[in-house]
N, C-alpha and C. Protein backbone atom coordinates (compact mmCIF):
# COMPACT_ATOMS: atom_id res chain seq x y z
N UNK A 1 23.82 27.18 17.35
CA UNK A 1 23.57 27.10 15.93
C UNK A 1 23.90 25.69 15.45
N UNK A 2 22.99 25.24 14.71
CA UNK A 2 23.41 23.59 14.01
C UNK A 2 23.73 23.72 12.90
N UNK A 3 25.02 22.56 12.72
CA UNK A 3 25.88 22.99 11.17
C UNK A 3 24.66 22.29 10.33
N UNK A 4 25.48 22.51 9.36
CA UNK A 4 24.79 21.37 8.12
C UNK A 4 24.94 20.09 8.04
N UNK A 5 25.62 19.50 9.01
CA UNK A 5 25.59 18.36 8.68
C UNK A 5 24.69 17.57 9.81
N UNK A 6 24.24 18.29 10.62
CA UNK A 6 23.25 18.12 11.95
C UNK A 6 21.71 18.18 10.75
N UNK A 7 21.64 19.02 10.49
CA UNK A 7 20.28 19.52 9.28
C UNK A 7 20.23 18.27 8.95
N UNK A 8 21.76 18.22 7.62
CA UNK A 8 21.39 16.96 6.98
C UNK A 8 21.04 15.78 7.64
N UNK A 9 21.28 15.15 8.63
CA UNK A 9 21.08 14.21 9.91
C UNK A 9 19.32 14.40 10.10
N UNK A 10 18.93 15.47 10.52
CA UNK A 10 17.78 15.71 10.96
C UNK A 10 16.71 15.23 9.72
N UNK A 11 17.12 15.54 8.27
CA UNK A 11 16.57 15.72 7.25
C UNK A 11 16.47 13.82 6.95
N UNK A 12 17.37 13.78 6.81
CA UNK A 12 17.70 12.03 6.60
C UNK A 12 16.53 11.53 7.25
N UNK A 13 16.87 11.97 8.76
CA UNK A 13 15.93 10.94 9.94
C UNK A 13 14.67 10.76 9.41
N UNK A 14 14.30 11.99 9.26
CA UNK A 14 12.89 12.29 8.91
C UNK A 14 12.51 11.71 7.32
N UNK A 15 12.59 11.51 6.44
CA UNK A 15 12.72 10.72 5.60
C UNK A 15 12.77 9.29 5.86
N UNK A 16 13.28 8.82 6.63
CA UNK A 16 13.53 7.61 6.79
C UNK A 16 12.35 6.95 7.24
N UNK A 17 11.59 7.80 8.22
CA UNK A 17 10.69 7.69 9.30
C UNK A 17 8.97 7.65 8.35
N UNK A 18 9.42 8.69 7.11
CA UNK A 18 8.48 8.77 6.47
C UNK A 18 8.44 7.52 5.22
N UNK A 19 9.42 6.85 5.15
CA UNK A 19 9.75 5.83 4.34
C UNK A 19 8.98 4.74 4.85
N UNK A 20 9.68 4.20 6.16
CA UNK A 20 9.32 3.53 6.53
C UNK A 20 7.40 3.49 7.16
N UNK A 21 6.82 4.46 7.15
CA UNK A 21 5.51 4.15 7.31
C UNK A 21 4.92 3.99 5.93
N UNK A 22 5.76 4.63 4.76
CA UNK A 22 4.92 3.96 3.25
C UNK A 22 5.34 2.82 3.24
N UNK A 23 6.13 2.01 3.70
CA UNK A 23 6.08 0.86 3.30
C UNK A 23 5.17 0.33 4.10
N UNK A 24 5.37 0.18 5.27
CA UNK A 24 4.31 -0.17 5.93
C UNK A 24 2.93 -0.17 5.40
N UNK A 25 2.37 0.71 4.97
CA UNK A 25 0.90 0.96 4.13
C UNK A 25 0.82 0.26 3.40
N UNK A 26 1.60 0.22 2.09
CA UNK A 26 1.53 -0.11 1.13
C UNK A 26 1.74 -1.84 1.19
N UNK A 27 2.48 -2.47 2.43
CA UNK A 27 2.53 -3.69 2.39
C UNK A 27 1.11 -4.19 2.96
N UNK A 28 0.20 -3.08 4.07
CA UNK A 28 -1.00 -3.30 4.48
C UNK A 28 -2.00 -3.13 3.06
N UNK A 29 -1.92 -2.27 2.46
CA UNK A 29 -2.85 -2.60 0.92
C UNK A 29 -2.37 -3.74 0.30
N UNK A 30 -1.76 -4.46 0.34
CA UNK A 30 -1.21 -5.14 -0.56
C UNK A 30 -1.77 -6.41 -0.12
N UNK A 31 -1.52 -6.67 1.25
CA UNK A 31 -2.23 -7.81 1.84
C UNK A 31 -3.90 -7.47 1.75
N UNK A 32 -4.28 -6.24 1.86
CA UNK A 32 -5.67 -6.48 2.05
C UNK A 32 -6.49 -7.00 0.18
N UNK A 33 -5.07 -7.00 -0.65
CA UNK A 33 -5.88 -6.92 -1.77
C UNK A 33 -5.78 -8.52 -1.99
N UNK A 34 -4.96 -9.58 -1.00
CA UNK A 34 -4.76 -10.58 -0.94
C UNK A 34 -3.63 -11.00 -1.04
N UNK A 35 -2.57 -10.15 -1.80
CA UNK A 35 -1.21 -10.25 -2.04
C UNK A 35 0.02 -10.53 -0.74
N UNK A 36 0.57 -11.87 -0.27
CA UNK A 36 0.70 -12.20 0.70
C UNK A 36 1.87 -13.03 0.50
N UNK A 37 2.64 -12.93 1.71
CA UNK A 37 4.36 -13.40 1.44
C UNK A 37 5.14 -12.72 1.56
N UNK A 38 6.10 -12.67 1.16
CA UNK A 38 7.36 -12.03 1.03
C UNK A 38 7.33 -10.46 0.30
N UNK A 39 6.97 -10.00 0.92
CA UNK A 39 6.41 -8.78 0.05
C UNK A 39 7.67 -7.32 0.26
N UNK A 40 7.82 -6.68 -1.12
CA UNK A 40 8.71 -5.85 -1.15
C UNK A 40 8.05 -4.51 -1.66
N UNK A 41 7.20 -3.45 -0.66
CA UNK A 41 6.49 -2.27 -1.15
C UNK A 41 7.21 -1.77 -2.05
N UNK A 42 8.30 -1.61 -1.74
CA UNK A 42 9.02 -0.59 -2.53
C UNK A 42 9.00 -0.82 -4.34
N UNK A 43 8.77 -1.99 -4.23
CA UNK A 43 9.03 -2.28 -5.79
C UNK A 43 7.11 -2.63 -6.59
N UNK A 44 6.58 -1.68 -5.62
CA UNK A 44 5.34 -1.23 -6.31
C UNK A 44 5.42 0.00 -6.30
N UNK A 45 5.16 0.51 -7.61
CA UNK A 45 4.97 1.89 -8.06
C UNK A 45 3.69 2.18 -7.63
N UNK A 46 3.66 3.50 -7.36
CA UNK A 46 1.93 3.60 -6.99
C UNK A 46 0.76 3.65 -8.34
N UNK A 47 1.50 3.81 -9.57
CA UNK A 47 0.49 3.53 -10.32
C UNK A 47 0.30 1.77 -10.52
N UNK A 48 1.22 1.01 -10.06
CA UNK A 48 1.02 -0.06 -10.24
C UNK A 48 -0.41 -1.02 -8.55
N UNK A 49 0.01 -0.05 -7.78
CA UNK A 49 -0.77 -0.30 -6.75
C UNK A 49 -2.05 0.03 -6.88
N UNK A 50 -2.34 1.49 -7.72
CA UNK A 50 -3.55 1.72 -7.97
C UNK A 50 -4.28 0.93 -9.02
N UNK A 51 -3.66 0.10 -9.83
CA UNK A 51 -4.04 -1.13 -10.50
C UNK A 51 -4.71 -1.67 -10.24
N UNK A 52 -3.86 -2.72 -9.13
CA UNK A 52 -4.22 -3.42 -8.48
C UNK A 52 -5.70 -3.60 -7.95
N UNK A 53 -5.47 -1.76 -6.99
CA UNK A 53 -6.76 -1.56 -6.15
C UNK A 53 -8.07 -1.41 -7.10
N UNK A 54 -8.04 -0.83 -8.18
CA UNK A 54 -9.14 -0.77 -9.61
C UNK A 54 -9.63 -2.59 -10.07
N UNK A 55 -8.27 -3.31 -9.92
CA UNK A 55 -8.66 -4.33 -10.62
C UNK A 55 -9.82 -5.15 -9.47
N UNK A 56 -9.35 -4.97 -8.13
CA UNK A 56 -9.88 -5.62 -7.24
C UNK A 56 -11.60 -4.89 -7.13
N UNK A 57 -11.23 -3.92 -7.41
CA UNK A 57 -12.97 -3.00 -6.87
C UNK A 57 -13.17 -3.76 -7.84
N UNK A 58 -13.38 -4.03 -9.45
CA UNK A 58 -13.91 -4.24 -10.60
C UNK A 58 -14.17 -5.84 -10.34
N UNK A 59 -13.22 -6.56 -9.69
CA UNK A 59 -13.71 -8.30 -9.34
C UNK A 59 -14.91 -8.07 -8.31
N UNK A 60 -14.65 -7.20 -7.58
CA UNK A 60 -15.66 -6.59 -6.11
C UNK A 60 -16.97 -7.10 -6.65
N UNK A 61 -16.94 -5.97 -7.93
CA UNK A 61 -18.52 -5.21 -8.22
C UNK A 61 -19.03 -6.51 -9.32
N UNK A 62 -17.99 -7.35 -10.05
CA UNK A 62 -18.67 -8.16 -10.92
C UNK A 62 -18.63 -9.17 -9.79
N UNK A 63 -18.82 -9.38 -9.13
CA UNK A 63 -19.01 -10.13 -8.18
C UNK A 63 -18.12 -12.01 -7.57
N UNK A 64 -16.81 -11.60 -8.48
CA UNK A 64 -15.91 -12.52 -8.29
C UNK A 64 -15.31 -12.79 -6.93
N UNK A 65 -14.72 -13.48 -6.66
CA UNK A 65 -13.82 -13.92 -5.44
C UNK A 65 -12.71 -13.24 -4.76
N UNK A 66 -12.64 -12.48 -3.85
CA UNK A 66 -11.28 -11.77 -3.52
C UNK A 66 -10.72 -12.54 -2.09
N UNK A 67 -9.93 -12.84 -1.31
CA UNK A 67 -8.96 -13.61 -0.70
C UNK A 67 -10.28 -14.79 -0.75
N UNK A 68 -10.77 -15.25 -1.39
CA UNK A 68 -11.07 -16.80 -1.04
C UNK A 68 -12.61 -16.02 -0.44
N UNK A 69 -13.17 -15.24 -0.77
CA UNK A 69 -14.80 -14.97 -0.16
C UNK A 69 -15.16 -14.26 -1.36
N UNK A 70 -16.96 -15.18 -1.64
CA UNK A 70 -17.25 -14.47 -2.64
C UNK A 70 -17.83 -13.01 -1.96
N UNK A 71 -17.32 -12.10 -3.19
CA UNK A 71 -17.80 -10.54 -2.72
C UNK A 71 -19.01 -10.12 -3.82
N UNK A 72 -20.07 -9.48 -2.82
CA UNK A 72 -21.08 -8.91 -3.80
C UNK A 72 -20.94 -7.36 -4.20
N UNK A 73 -21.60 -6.38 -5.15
CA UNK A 73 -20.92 -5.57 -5.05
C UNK A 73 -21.84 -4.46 -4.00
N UNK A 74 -23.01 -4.78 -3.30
CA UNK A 74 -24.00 -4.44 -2.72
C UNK A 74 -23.35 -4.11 -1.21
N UNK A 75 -21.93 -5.02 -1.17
CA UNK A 75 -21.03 -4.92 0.44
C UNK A 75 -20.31 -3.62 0.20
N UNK A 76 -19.54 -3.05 -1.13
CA UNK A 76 -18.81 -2.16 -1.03
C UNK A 76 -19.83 -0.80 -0.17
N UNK A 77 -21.03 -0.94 -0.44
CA UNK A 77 -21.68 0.62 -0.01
C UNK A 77 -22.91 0.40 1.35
N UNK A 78 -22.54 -0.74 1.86
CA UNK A 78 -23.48 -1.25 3.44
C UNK A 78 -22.16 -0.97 4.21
């Protein structure tokens, strides 16, 4: 039988494990939206990430510049 403080251990781990792959993601969106450096996921909220990702489709489709290549909006759906 495992006490509770084995659980809690187990519970932690797993959390941690799941932590650490959102950051991971979220530092991979972050770069793909061009955002590059020293980067701290955690201190993007996801409504602030989904911002981001809206503001970038919307430069996409008017056909502005995203990391330094002009984008048409004819690439989002080829």
């Amino acid at each position: 039988m495992t006490s509770k403080k084995d659980e809690v251990e187990k519970i932690q781990g797993r959390l941690t494990v799941v932590q650490g792959l959102w950051d991971y993601e979220r530092t991979q969106i972050l770069k793909a939206l061009g955002i590059d450096g020293d980067i701290n996921p955690r201190s993007w909220s996801t409504e602030a990430l989904v911002d981001e990702i809206k503001d970038c489709i919307e430069d996409c489709i008017e056909g502005h510049k995203v990391n330094d290549r002009p984008l048409k909006s004819r690439r989002l759906v080829s």
